[in-house]
PDB file of N, CA and C in Angstrom:
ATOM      1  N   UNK A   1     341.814  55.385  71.645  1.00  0.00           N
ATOM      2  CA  UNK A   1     341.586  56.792  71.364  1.00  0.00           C
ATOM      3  C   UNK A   1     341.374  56.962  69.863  1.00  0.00           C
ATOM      4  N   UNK A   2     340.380  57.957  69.382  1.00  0.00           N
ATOM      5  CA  UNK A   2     340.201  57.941  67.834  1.00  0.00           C
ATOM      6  C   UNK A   2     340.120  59.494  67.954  1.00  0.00           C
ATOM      7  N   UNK A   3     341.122  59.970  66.936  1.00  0.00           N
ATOM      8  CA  UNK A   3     340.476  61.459  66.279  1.00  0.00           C
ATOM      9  C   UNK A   3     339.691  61.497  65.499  1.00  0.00           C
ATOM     10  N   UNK A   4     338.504  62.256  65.934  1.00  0.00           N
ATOM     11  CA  UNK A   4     337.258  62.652  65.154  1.00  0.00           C
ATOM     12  C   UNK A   4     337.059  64.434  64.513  1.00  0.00           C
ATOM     13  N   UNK A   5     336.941  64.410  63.312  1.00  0.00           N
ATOM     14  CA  UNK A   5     336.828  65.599  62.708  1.00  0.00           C
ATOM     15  C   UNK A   5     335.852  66.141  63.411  1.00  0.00           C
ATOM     16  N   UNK A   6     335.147  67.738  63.618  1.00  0.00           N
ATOM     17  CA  UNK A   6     334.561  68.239  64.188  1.00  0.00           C
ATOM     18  C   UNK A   6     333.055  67.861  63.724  1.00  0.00           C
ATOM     19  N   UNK A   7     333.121  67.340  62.929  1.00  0.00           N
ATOM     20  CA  UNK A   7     331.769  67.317  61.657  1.00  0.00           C
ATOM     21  C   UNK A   7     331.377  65.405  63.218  1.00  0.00           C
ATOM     22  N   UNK A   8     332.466  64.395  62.502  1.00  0.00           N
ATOM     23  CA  UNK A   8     332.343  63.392  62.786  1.00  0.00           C
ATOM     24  C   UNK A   8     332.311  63.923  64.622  1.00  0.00           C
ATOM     25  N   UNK A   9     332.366  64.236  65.152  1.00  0.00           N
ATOM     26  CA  UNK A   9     332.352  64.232  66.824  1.00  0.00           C
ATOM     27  C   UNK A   9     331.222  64.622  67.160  1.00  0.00           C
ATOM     28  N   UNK A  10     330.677  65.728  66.424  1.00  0.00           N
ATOM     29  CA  UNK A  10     329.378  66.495  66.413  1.00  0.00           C
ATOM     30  C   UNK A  10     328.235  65.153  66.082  1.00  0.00           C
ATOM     31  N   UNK A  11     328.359  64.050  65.217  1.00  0.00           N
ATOM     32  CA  UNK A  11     327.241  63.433  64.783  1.00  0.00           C
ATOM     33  C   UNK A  11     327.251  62.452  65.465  1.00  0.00           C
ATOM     34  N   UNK A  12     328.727  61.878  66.000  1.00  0.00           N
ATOM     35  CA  UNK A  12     328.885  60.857  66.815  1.00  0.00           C
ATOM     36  C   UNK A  12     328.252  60.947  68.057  1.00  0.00           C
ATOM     37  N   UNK A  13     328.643  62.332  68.729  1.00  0.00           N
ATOM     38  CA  UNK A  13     328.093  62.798  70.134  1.00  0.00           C
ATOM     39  C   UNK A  13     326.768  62.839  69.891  1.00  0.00           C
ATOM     40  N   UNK A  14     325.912  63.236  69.213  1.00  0.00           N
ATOM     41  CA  UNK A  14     324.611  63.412  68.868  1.00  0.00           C
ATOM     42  C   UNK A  14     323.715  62.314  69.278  1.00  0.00           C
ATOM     43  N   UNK A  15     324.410  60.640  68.047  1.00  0.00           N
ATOM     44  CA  UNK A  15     323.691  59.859  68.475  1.00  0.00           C
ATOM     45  C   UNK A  15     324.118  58.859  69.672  1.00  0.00           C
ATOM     46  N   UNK A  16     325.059  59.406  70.854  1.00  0.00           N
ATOM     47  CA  UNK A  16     325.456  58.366  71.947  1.00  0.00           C
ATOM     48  C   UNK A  16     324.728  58.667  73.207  1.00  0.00           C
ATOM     49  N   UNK A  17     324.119  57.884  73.596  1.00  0.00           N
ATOM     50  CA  UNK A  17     323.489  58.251  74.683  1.00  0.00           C
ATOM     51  C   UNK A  17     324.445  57.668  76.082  1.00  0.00           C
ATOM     52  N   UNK A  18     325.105  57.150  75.901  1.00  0.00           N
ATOM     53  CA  UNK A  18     326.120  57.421  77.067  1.00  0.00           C
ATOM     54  C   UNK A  18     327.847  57.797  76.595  1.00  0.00           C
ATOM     55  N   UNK A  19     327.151  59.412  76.213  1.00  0.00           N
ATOM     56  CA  UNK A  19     328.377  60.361  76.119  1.00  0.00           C
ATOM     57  C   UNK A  19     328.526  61.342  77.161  1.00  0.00           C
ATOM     58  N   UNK A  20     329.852  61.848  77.213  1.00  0.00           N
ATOM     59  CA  UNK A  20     330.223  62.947  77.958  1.00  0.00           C
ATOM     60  C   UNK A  20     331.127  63.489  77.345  1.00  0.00           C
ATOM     61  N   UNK A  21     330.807  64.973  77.501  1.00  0.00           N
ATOM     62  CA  UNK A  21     331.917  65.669  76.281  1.00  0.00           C
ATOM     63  C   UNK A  21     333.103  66.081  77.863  1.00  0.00           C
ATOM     64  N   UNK A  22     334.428  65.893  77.579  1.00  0.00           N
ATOM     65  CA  UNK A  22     335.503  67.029  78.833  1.00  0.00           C
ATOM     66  C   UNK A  22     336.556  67.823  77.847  1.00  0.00           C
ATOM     67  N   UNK A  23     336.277  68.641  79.009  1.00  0.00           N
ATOM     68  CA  UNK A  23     337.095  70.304  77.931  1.00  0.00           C
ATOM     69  C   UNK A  23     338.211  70.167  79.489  1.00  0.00           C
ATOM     70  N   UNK A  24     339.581  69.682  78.551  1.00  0.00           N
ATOM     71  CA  UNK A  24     340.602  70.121  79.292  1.00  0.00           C
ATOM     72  C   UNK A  24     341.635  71.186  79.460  1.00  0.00           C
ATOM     73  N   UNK A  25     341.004  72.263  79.255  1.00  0.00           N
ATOM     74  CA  UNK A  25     341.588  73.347  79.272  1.00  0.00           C
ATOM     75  C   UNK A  25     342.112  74.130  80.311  1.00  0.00           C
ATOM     76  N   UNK A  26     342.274  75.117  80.528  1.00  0.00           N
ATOM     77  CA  UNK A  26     342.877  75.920  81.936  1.00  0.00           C
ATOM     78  C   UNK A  26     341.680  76.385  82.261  1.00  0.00           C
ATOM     79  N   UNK A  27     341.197  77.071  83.439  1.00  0.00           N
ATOM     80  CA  UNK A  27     340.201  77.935  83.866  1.00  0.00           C
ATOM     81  C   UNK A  27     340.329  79.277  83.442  1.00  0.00           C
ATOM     82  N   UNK A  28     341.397  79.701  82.933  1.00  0.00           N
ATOM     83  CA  UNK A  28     341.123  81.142  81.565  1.00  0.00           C
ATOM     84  C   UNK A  28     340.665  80.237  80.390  1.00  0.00           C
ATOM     85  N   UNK A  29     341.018  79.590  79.773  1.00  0.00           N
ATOM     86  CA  UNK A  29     340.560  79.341  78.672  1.00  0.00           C
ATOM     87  C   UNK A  29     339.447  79.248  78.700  1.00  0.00           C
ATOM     88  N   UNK A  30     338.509  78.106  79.702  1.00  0.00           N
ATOM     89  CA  UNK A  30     337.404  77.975  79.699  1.00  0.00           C
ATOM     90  C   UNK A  30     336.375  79.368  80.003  1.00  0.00           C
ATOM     91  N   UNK A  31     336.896  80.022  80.547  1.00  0.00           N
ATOM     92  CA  UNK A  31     336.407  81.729  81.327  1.00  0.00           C
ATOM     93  C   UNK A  31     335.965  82.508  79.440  1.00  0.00           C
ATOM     94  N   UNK A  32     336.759  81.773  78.615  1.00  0.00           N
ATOM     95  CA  UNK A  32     336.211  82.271  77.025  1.00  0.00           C
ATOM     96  C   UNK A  32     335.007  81.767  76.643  1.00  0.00           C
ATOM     97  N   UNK A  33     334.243  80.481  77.100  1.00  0.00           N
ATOM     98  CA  UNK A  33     333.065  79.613  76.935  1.00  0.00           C
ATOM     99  C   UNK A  33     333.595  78.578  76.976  1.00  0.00           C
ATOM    100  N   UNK A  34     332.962  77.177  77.326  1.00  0.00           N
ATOM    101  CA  UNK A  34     332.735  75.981  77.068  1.00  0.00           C
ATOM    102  C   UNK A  34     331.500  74.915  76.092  1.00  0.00           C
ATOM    103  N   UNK A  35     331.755  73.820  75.534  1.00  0.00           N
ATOM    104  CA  UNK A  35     330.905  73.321  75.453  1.00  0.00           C
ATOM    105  C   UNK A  35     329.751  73.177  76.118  1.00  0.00           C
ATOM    106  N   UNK A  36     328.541  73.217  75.550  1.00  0.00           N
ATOM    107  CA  UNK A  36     327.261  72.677  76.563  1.00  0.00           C
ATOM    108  C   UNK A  36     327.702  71.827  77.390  1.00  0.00           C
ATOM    109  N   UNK A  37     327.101  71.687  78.056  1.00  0.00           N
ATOM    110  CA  UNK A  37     327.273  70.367  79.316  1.00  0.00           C
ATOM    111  C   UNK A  37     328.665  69.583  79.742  1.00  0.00           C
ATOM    112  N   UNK A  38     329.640  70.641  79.237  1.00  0.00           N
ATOM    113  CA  UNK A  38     330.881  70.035  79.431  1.00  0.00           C
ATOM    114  C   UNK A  38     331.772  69.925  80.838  1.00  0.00           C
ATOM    115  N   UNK A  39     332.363  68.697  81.401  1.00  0.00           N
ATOM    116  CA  UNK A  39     332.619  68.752  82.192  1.00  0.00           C
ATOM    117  C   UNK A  39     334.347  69.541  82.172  1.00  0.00           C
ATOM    118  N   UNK A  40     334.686  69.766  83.056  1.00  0.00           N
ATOM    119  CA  UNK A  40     335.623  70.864  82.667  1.00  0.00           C
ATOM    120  C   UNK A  40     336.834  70.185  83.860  1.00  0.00           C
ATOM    121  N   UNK A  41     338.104  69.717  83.375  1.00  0.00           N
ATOM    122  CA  UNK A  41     339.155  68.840  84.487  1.00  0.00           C
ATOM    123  C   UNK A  41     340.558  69.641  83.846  1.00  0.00           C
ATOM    124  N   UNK A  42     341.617  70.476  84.081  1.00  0.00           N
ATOM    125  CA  UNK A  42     342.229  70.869  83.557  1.00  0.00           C
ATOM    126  C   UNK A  42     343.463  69.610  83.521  1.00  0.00           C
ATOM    127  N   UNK A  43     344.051  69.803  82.873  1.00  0.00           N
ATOM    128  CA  UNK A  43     345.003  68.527  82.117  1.00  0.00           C
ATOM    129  C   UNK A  43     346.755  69.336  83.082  1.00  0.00           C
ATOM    130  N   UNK A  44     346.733  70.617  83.073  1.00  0.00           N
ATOM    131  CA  UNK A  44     347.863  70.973  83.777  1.00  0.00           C
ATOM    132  C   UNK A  44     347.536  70.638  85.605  1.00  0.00           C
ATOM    133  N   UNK A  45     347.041  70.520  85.754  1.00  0.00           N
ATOM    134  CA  UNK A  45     346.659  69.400  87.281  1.00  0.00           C
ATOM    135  C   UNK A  45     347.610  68.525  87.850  1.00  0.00           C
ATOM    136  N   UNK A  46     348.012  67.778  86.665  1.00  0.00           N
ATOM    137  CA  UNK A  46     348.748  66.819  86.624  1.00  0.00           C
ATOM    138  C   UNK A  46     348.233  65.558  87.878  1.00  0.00           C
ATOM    139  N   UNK A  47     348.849  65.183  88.679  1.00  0.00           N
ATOM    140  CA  UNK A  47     348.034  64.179  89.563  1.00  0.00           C
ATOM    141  C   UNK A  47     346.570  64.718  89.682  1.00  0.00           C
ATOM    142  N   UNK A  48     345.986  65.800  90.108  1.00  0.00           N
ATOM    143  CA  UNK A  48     345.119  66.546  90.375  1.00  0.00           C
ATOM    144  C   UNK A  48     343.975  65.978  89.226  1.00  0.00           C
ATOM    145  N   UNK A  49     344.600  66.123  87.869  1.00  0.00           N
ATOM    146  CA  UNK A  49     343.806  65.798  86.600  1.00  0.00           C
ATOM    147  C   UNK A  49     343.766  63.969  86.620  1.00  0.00           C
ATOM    148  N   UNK A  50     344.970  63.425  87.209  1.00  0.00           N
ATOM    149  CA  UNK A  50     344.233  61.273  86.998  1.00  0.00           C
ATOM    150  C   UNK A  50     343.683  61.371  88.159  1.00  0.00           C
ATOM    151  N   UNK A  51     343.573  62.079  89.434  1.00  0.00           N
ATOM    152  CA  UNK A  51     342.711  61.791  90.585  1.00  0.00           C
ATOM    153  C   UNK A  51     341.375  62.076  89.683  1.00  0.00           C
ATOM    154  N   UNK A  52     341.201  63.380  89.416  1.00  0.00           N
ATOM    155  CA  UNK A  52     339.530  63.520  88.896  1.00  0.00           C
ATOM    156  C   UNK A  52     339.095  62.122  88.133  1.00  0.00           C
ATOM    157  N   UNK A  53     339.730  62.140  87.114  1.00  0.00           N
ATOM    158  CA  UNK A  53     339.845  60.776  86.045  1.00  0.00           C
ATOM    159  C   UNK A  53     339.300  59.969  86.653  1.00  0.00           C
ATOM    160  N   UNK A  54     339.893  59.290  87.425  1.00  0.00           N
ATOM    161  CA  UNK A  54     339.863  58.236  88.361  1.00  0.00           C
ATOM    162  C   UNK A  54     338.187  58.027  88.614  1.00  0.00           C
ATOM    163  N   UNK A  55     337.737  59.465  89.522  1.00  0.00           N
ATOM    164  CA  UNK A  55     336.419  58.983  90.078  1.00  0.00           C
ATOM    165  C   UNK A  55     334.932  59.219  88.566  1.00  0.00           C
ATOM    166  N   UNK A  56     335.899  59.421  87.840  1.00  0.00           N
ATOM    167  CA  UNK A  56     334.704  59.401  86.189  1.00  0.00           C
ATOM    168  C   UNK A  56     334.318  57.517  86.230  1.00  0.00           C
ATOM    169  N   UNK A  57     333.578  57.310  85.948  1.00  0.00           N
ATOM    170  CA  UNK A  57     332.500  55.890  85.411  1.00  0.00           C
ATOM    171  C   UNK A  57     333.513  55.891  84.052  1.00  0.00           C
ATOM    172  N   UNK A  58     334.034  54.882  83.640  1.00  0.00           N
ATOM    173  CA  UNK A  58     335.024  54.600  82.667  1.00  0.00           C
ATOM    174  C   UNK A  58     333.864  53.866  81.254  1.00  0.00           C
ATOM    175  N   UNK A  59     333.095  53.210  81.751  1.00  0.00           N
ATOM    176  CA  UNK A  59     332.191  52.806  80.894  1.00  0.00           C
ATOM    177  C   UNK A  59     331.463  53.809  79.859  1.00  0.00           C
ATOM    178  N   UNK A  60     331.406  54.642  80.236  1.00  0.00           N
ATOM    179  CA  UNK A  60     330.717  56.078  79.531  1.00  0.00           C
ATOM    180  C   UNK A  60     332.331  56.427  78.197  1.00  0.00           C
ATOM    181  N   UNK A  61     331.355  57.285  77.171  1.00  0.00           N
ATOM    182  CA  UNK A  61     332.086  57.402  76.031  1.00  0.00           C
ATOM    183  C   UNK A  61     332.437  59.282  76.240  1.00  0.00           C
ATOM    184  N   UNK A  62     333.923  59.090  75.815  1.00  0.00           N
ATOM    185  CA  UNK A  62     333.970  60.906  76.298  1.00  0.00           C
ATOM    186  C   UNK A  62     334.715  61.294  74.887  1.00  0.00           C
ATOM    187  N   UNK A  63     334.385  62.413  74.957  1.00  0.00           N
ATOM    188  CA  UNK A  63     334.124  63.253  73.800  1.00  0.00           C
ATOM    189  C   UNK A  63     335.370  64.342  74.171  1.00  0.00           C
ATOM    190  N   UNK A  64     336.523  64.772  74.222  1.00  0.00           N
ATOM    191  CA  UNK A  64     337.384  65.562  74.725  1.00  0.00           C
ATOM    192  C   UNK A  64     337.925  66.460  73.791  1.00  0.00           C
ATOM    193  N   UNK A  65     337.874  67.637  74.618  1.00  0.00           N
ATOM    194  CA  UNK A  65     338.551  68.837  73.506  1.00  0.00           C
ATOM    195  C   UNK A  65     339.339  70.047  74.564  1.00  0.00           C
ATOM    196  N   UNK A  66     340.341  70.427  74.021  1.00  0.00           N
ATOM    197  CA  UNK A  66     340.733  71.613  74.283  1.00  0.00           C
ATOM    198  C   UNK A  66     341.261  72.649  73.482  1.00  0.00           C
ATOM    199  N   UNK A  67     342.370  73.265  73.441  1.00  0.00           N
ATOM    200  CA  UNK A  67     342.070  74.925  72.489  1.00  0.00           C
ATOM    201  C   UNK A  67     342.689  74.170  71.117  1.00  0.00           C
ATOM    202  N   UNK A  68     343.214  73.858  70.979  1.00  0.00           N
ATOM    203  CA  UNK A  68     343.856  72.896  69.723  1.00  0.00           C
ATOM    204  C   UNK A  68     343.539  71.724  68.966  1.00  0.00           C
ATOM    205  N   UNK A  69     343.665  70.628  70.284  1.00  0.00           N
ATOM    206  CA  UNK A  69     343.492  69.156  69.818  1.00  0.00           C
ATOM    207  C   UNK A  69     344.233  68.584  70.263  1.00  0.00           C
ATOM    208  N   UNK A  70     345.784  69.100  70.970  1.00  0.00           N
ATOM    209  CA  UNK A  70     347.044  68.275  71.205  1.00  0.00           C
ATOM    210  C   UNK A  70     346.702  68.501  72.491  1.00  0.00           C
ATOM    211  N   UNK A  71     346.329  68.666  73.922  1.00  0.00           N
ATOM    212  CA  UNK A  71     346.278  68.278  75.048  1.00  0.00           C
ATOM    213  C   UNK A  71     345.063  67.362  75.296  1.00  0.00           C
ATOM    214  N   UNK A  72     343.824  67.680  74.087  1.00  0.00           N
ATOM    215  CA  UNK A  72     342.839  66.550  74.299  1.00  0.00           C
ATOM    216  C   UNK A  72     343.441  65.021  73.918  1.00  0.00           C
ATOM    217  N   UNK A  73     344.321  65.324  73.464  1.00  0.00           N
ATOM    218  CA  UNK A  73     344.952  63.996  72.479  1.00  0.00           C
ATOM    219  C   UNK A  73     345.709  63.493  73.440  1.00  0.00           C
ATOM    220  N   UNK A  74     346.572  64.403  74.347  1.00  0.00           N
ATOM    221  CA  UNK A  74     347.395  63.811  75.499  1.00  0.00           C
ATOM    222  C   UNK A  74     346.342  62.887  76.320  1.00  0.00           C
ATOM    223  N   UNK A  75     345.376  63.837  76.663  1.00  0.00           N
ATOM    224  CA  UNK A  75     344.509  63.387  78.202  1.00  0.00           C
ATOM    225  C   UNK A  75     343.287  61.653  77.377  1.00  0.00           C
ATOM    226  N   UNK A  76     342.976  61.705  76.282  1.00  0.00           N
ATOM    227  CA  UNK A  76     342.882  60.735  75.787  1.00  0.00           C
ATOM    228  C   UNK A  76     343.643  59.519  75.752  1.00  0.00           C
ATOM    229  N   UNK A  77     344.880  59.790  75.820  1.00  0.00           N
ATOM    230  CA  UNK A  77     346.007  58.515  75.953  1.00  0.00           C
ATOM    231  C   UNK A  77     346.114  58.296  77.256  1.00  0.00           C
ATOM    232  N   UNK A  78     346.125  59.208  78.555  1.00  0.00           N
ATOM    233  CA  UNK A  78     346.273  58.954  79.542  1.00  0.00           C
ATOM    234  C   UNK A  78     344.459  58.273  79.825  1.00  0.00           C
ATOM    235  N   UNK A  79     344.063  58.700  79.247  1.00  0.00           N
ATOM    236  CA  UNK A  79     342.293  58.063  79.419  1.00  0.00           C
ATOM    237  C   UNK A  79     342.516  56.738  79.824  1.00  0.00           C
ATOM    238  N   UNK A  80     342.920  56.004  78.402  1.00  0.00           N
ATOM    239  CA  UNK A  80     343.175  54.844  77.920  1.00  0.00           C
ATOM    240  C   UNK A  80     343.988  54.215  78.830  1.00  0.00           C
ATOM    241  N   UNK A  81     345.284  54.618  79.325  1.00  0.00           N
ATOM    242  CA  UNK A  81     345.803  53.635  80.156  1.00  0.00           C
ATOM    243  C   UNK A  81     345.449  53.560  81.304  1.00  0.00           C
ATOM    244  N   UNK A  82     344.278  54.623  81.864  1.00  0.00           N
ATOM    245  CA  UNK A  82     343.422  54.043  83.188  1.00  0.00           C
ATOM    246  C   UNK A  82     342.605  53.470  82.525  1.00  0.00           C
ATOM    247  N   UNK A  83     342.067  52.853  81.842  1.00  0.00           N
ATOM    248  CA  UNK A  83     341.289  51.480  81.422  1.00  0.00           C
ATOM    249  C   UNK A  83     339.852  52.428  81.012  1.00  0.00           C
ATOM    250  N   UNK A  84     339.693  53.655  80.646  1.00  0.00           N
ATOM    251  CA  UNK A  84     338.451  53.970  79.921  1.00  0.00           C
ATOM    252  C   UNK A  84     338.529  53.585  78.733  1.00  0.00           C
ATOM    253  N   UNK A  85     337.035  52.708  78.296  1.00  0.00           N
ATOM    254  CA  UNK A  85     336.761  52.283  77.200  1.00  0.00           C
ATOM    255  C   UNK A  85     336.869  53.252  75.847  1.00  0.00           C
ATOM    256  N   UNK A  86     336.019  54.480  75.695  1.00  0.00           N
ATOM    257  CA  UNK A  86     335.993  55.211  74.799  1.00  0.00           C
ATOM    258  C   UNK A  86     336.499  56.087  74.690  1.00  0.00           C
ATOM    259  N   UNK A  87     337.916  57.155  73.756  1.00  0.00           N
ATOM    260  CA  UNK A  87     337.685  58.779  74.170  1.00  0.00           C
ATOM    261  C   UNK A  87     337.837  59.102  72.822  1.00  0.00           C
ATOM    262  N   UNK A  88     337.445  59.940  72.283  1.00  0.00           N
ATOM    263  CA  UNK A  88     337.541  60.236  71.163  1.00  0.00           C
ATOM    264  C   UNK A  88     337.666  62.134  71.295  1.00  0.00           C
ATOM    265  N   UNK A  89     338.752  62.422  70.591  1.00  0.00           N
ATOM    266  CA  UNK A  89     339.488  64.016  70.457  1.00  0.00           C
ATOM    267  C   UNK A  89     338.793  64.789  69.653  1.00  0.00           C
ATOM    268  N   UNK A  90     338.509  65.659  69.603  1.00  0.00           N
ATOM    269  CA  UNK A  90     338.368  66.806  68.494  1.00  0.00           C
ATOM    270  C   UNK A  90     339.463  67.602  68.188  1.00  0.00           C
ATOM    271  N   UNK A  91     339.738  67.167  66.956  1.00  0.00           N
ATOM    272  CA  UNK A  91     340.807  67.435  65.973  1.00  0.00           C
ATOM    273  C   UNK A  91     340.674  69.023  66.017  1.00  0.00           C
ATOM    274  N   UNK A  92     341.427  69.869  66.222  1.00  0.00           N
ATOM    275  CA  UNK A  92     342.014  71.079  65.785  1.00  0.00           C
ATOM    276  C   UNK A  92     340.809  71.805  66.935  1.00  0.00           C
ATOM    277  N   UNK A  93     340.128  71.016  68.188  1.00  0.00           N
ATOM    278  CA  UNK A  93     339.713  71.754  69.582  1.00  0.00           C
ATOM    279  C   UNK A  93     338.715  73.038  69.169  1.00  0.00           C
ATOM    280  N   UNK A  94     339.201  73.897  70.163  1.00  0.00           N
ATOM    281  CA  UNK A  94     337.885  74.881  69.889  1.00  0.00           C
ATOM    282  C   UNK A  94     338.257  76.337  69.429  1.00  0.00           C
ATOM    283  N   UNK A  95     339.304  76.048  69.108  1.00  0.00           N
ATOM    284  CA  UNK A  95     340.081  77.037  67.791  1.00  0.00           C
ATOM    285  C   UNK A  95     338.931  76.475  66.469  1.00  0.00           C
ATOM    286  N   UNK A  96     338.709  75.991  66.556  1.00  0.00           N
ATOM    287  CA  UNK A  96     338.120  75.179  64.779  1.00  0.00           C
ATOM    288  C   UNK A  96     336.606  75.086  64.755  1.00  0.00           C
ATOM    289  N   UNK A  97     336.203  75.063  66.626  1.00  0.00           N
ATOM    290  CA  UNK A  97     334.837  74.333  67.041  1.00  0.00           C
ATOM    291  C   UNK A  97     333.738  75.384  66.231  1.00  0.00           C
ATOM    292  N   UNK A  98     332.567  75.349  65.361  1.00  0.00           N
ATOM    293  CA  UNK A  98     331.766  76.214  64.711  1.00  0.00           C
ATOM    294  C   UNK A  98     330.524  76.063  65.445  1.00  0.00           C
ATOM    295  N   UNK A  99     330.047  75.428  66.328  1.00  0.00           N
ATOM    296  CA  UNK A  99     329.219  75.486  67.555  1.00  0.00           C
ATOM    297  C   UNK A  99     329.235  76.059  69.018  1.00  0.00           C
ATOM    298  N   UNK A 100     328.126  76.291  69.308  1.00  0.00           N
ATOM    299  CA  UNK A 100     327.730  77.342  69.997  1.00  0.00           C
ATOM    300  C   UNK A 100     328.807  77.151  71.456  1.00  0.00           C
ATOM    301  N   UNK A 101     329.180  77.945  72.387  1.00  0.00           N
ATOM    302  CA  UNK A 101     329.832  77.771  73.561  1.00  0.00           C
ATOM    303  C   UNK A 101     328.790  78.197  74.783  1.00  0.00           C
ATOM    304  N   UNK A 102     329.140  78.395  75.884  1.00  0.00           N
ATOM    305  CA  UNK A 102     328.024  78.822  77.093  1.00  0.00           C
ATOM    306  C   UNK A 102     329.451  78.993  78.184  1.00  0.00           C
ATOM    307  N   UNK A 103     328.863  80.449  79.024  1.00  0.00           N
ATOM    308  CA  UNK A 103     329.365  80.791  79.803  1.00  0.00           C
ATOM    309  C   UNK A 103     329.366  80.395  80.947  1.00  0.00           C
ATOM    310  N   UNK A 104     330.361  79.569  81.798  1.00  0.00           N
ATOM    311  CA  UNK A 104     330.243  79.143  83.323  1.00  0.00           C
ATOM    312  C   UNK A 104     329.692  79.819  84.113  1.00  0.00           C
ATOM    313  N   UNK A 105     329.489  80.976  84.016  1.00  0.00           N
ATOM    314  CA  UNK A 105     329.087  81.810  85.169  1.00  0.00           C
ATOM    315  C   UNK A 105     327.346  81.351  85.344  1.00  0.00           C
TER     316      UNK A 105
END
């Protein structure tokens, strides 16, 4: 797991072509916007959240954020000990995020 400043996640994600950004937030939080193309697994799930995990392609590089930084940082460590190669956090989440969001609906 690596924390990446918002600057560094933004340029990193940019040039990976096998990235995936996940916003682990609640379904109110996310109901405020999400990242583009973000896949959305809430982290309070608990089994619910390593079942989803589970059926993700582990080979792929994920990009994780939620309203802070400290539950992306949790679900990153739990990443890691199901054997995904990459996750990298966004430091201080989407309290801090200065890019654009999009509405689920």
């Amino acid at each position: 797991m690596e924390d990446l400043t918002q600057e560094e996640w933004v340029s990193q994600l940019k040039n990976d072509d096998n990235a995936v950004i996940l916003d682990v937030r609640t379904e109110d939080e996310v109901a405020d916007g999400i990242i583009e193309n973000a896949i959305h697994i809430d982290i309070y799930k608990g089994q619910g959240f390593i079942n989803e995990l589970e059926e993700l392609d582990k080979n792929k590089n994920y990009y994780v954020y939620c309203r802070s930084g400290n539950r992306s940082g949790q679900a990153c460590n739990i990443m890691e000990q199901l054997g995904f190669d990459n996750a990298y956090n966004l430091e201080g989440g989407i309290l801090e995020w200065e890019g654009d969001l999009v509405d689920l609906d």
